[in-house]
PDB file of N, CA and C in Angstrom:
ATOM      1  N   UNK A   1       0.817  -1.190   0.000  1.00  0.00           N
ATOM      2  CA  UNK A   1       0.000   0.000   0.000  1.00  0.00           C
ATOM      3  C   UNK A   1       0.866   1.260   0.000  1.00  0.00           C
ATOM      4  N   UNK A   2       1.859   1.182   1.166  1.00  0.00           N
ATOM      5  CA  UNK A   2       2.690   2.449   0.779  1.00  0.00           C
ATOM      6  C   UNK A   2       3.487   2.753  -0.553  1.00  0.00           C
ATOM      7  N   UNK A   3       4.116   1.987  -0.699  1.00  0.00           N
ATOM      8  CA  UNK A   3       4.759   1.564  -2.498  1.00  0.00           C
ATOM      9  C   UNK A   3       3.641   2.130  -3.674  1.00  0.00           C
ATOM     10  N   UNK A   4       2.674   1.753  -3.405  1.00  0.00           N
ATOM     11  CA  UNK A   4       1.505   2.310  -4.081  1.00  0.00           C
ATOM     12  C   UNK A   4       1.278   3.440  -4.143  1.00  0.00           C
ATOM     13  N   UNK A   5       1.414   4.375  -3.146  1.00  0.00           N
ATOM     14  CA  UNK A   5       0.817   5.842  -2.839  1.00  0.00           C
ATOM     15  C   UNK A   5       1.959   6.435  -3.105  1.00  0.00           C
ATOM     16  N   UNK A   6       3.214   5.953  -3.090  1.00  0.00           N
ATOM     17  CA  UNK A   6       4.601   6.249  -3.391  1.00  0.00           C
ATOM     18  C   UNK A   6       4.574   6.691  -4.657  1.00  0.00           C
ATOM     19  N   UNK A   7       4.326   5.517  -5.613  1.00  0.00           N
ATOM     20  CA  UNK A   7       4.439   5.378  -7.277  1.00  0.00           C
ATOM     21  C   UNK A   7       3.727   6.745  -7.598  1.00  0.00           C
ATOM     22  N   UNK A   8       2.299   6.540  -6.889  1.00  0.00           N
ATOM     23  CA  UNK A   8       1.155   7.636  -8.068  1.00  0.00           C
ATOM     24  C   UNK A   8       1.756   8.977  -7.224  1.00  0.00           C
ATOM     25  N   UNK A   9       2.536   9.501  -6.220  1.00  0.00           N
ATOM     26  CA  UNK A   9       2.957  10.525  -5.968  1.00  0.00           C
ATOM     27  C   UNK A   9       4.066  10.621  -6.979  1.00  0.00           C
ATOM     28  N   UNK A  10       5.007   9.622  -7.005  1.00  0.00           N
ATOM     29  CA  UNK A  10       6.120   9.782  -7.688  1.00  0.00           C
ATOM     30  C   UNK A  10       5.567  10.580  -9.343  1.00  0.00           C
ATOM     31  N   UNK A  11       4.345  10.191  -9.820  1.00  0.00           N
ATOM     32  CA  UNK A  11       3.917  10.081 -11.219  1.00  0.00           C
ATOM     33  C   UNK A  11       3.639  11.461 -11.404  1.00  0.00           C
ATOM     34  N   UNK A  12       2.739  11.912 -10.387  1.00  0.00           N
ATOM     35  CA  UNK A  12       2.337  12.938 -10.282  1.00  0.00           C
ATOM     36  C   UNK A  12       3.473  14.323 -10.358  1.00  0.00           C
ATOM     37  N   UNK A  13       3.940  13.807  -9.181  1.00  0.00           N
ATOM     38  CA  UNK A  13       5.369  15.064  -9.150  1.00  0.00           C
ATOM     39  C   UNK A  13       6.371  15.183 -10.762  1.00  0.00           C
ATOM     40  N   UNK A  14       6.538  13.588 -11.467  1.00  0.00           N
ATOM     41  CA  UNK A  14       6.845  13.684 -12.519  1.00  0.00           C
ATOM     42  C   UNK A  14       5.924  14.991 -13.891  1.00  0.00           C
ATOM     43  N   UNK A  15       4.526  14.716 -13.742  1.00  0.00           N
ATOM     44  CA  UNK A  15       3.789  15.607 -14.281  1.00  0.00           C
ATOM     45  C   UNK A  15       4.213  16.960 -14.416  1.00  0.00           C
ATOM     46  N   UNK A  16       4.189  16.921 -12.970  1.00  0.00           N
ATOM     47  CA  UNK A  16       4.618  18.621 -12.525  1.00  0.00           C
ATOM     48  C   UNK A  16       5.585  19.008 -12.943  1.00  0.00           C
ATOM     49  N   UNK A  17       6.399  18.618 -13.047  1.00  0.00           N
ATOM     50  CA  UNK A  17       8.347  19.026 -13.410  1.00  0.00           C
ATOM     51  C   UNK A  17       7.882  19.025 -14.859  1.00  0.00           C
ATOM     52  N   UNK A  18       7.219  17.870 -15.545  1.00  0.00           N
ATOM     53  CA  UNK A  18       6.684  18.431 -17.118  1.00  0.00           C
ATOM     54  C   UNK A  18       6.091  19.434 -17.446  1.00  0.00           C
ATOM     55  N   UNK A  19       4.950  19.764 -16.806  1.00  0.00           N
ATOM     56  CA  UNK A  19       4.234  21.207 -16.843  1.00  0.00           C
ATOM     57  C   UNK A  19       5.191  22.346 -16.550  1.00  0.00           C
ATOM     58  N   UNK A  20       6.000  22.235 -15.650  1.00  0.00           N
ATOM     59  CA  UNK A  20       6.786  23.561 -14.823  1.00  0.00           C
ATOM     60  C   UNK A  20       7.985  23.305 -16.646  1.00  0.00           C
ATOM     61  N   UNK A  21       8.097  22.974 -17.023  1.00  0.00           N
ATOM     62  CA  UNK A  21       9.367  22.599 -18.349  1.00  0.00           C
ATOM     63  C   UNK A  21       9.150  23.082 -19.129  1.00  0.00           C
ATOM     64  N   UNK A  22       7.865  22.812 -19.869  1.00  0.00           N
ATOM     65  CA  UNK A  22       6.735  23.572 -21.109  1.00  0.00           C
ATOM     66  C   UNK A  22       6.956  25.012 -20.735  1.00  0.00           C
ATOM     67  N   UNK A  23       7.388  25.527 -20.364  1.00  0.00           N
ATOM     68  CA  UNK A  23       7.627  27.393 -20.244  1.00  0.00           C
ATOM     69  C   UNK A  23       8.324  27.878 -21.182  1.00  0.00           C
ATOM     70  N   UNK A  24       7.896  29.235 -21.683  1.00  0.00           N
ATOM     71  CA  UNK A  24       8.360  29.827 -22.448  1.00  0.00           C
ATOM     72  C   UNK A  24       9.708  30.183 -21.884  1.00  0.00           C
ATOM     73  N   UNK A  25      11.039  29.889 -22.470  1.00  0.00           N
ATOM     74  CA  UNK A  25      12.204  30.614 -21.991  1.00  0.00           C
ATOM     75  C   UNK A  25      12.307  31.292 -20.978  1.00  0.00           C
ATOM     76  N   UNK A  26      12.264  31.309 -20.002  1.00  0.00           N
ATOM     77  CA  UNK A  26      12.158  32.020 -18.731  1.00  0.00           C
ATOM     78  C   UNK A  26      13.436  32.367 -18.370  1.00  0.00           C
ATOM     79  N   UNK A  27      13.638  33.843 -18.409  1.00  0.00           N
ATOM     80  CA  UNK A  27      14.279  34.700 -17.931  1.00  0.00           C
ATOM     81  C   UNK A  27      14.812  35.048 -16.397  1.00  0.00           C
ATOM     82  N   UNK A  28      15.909  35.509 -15.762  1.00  0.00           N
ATOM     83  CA  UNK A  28      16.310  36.251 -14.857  1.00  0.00           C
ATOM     84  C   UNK A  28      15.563  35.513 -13.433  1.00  0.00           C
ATOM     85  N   UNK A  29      14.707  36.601 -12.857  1.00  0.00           N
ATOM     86  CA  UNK A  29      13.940  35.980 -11.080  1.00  0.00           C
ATOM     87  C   UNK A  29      12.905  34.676 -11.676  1.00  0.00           C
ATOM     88  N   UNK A  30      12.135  34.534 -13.246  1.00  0.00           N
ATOM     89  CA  UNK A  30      11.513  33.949 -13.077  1.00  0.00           C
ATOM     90  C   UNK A  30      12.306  32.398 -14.064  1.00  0.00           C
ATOM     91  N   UNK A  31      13.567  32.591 -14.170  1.00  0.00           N
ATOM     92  CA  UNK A  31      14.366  31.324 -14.186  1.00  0.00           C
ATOM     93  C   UNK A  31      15.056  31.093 -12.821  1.00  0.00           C
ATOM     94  N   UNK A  32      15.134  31.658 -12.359  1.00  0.00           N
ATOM     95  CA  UNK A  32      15.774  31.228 -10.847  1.00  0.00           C
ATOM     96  C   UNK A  32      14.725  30.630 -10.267  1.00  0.00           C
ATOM     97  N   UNK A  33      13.387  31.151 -10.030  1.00  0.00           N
ATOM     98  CA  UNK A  33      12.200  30.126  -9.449  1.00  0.00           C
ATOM     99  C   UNK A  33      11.711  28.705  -9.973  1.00  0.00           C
ATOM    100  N   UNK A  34      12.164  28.739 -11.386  1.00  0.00           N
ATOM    101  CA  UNK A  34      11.782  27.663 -12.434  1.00  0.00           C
ATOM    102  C   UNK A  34      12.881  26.625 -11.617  1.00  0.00           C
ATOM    103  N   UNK A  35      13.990  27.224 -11.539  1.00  0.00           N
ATOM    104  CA  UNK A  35      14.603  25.920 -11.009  1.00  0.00           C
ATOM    105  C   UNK A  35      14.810  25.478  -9.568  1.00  0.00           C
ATOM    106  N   UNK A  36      14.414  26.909  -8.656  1.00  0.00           N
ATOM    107  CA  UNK A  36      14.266  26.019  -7.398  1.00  0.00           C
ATOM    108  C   UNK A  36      12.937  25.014  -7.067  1.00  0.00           C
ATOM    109  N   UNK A  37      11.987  25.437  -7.865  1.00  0.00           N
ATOM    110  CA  UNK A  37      10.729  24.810  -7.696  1.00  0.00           C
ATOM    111  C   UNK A  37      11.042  22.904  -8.512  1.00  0.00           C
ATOM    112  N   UNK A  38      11.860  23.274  -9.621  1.00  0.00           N
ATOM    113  CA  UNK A  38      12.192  21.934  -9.785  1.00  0.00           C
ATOM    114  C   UNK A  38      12.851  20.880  -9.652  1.00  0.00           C
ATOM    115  N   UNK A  39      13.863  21.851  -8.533  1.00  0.00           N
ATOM    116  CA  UNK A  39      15.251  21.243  -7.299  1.00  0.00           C
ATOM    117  C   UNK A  39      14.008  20.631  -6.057  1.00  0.00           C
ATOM    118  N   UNK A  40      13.226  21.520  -5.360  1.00  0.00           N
ATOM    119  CA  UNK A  40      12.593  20.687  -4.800  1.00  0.00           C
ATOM    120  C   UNK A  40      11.866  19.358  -4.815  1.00  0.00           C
ATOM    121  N   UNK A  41      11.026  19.660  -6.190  1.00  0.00           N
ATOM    122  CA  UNK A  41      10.436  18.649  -6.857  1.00  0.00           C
ATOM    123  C   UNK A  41      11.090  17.513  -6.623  1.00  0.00           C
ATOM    124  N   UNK A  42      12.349  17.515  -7.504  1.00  0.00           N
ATOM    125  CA  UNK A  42      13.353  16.449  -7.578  1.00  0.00           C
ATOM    126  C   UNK A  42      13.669  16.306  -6.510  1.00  0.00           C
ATOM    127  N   UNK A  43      14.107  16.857  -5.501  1.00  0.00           N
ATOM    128  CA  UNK A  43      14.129  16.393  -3.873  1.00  0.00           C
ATOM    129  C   UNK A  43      13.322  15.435  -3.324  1.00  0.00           C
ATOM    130  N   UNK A  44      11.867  15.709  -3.100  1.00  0.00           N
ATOM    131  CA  UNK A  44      10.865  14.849  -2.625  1.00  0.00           C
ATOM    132  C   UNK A  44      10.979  13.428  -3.684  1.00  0.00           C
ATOM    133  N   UNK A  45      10.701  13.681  -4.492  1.00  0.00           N
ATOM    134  CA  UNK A  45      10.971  12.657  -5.441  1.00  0.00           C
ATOM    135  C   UNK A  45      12.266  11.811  -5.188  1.00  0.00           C
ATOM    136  N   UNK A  46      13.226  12.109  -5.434  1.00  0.00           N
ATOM    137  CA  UNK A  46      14.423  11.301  -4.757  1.00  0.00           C
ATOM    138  C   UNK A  46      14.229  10.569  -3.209  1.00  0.00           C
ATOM    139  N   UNK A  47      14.102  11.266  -1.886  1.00  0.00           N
ATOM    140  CA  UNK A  47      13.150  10.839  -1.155  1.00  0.00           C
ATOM    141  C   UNK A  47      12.372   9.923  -0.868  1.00  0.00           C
ATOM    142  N   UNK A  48      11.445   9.976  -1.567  1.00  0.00           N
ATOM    143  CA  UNK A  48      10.453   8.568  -1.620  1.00  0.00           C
ATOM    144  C   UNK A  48      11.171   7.789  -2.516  1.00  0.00           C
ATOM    145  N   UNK A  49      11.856   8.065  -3.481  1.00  0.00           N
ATOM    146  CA  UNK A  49      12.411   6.230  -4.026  1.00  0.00           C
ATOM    147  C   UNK A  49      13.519   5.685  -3.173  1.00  0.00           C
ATOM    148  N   UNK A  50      14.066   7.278  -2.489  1.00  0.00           N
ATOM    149  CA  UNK A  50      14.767   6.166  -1.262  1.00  0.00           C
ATOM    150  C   UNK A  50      14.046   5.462  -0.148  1.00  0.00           C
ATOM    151  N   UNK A  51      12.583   5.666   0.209  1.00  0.00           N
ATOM    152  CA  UNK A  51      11.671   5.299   0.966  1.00  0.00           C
ATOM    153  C   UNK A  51      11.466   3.589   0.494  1.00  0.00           C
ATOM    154  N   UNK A  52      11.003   3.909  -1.233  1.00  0.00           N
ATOM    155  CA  UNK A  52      11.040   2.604  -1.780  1.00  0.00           C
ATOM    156  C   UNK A  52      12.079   2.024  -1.792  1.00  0.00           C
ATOM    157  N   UNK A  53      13.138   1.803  -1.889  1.00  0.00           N
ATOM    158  CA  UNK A  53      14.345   1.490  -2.039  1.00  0.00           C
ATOM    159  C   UNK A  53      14.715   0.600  -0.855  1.00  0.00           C
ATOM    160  N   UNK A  54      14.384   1.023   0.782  1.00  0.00           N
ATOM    161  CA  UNK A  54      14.499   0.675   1.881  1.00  0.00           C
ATOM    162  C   UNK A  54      13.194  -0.738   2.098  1.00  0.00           C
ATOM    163  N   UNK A  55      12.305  -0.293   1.552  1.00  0.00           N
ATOM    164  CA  UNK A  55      11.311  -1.017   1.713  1.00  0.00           C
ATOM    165  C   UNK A  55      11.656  -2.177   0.559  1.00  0.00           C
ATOM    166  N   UNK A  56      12.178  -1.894  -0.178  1.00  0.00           N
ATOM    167  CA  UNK A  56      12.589  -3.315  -0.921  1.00  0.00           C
ATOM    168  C   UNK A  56      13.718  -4.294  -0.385  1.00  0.00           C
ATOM    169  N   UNK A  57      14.365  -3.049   0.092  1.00  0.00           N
ATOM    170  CA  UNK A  57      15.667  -3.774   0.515  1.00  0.00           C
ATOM    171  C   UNK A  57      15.291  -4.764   1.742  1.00  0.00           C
ATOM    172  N   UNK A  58      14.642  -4.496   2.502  1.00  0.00           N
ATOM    173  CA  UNK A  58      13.856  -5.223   3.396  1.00  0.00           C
ATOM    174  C   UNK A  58      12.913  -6.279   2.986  1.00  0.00           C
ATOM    175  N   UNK A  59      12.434  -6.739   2.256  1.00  0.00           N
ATOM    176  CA  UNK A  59      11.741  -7.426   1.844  1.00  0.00           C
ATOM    177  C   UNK A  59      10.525  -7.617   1.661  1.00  0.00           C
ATOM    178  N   UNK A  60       9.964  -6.218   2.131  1.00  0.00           N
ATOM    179  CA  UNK A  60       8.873  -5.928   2.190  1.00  0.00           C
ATOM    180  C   UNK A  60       8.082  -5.885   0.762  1.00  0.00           C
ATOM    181  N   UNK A  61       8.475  -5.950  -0.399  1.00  0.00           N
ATOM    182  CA  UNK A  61       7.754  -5.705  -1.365  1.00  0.00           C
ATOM    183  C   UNK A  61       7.481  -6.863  -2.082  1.00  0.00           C
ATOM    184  N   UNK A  62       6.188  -7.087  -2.310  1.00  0.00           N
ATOM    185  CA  UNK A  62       5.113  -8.036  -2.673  1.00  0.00           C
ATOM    186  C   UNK A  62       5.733  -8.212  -3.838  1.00  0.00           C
ATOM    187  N   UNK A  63       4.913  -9.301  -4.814  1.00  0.00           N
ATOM    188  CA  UNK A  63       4.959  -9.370  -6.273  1.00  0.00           C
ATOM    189  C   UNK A  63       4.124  -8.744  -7.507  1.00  0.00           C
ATOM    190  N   UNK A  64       3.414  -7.898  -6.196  1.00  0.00           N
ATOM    191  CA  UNK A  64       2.186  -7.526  -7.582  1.00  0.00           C
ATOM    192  C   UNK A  64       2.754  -5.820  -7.270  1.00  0.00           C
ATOM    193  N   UNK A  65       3.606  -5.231  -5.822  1.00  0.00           N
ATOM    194  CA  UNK A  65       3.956  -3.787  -6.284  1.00  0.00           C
ATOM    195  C   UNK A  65       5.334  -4.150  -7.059  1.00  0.00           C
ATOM    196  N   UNK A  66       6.261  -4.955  -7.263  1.00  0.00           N
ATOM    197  CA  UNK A  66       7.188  -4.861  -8.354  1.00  0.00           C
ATOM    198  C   UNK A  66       6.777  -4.852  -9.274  1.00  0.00           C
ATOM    199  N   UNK A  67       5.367  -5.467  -9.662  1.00  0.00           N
ATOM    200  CA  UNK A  67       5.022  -5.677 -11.084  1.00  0.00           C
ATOM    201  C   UNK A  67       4.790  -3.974 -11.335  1.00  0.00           C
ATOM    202  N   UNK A  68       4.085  -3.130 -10.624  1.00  0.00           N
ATOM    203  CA  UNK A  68       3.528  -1.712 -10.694  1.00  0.00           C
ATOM    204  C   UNK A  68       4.924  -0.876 -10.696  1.00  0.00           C
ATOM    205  N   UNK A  69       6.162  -1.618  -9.776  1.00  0.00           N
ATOM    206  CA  UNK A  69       7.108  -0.650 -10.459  1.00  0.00           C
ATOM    207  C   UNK A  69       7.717  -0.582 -11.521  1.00  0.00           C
ATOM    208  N   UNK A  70       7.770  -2.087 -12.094  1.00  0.00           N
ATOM    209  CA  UNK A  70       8.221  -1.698 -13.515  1.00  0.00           C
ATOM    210  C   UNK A  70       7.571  -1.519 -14.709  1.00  0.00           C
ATOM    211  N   UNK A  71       5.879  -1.280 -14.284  1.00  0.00           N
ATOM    212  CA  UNK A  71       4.976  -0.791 -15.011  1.00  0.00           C
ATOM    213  C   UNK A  71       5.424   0.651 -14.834  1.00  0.00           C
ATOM    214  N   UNK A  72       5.650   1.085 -14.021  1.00  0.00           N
ATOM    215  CA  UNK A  72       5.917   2.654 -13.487  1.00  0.00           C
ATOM    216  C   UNK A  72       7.414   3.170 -14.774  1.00  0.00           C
ATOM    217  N   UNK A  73       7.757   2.174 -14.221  1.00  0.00           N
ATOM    218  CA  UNK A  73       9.726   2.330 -15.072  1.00  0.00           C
ATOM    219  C   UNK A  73       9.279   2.670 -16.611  1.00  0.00           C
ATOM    220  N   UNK A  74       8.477   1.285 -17.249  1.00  0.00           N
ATOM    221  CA  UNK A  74       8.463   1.373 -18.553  1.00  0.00           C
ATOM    222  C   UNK A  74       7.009   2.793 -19.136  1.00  0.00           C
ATOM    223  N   UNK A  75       6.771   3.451 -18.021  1.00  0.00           N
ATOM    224  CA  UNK A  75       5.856   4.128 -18.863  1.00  0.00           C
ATOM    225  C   UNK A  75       7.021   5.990 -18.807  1.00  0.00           C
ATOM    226  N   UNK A  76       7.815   5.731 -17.938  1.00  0.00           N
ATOM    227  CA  UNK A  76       8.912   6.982 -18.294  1.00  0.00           C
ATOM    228  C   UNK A  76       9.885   6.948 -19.625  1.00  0.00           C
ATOM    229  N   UNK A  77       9.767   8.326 -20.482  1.00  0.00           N
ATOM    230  CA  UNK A  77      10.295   8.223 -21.607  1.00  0.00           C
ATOM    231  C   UNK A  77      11.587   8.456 -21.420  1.00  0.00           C
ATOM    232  N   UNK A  78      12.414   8.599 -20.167  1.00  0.00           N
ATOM    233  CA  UNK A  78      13.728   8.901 -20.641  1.00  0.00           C
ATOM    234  C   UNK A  78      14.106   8.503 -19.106  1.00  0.00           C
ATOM    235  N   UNK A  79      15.850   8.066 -19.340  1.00  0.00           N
ATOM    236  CA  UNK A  79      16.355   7.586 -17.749  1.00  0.00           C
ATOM    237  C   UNK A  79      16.864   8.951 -17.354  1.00  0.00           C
ATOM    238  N   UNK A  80      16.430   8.731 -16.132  1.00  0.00           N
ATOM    239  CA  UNK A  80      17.132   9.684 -15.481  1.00  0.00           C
ATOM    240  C   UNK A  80      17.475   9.390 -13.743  1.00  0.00           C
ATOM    241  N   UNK A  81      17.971  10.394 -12.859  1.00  0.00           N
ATOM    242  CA  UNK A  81      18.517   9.536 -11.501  1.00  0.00           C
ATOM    243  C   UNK A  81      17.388   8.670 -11.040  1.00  0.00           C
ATOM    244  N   UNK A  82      16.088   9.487 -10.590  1.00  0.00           N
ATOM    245  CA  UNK A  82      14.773   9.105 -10.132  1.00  0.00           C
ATOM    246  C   UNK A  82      14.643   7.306 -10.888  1.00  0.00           C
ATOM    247  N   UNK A  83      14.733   7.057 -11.876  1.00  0.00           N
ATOM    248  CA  UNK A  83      14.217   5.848 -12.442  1.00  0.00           C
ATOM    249  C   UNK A  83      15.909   5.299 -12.357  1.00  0.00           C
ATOM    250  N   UNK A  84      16.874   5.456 -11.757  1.00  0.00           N
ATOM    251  CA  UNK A  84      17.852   4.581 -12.208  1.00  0.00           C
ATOM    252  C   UNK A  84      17.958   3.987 -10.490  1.00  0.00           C
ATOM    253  N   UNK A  85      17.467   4.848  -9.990  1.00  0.00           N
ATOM    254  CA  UNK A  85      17.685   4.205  -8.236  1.00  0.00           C
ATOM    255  C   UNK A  85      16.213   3.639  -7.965  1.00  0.00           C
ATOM    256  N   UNK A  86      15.175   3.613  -8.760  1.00  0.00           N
ATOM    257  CA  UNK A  86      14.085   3.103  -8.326  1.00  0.00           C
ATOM    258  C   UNK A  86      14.306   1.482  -9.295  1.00  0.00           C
ATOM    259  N   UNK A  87      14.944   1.430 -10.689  1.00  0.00           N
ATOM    260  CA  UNK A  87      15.957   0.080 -11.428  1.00  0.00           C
ATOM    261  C   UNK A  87      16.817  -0.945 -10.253  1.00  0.00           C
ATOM    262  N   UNK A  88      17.334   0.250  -9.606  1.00  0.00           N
ATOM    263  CA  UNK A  88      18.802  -0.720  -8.664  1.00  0.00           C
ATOM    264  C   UNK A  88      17.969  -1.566  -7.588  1.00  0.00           C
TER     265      UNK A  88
END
């Protein structure tokens, strides 16, 4: 269940960093906000896959949330840290 609420947060926050990206060239104070807002992002996000990460390492994770994480893995179009430590 937590792994679960993990993923669709993880998905979600992914969204967001897409929406916050789609910006027109952003300039000066409002490129400096563009990227602390997406340093945080990526913070929490890192975060919970170390949450998941612990919880796997433990043995806690079933066979049907691995199946949802690498449903999760294969629906991201590009690797990046977030999907290479939620892989390991």
């Amino acid at each position: 269940m937590l792994v679960d609420q993990l993923l669709i947060q993880l998905g979600e926050q992914q969204r967001k960093i897409e929406e916050l990206l789609r910006t027109n060239n952003p300039v000066g104070v409002e490129y400096e906000i563009l990227t602390y807002r997406i340093g945080a992002i990526r913070e929490q996000q890192n975060r919970m896959a170390g949450i998941v990460g612990l919880v796997t390492e433990g043995g806690y994770l079933g066979r049907g949330q691995v199946i949802r994480v690498l449903k999760w893995l294969k629906r991201c179009d590009r690797v990046d840290g977030l999907s290479g430590v939620l892989l390991a």
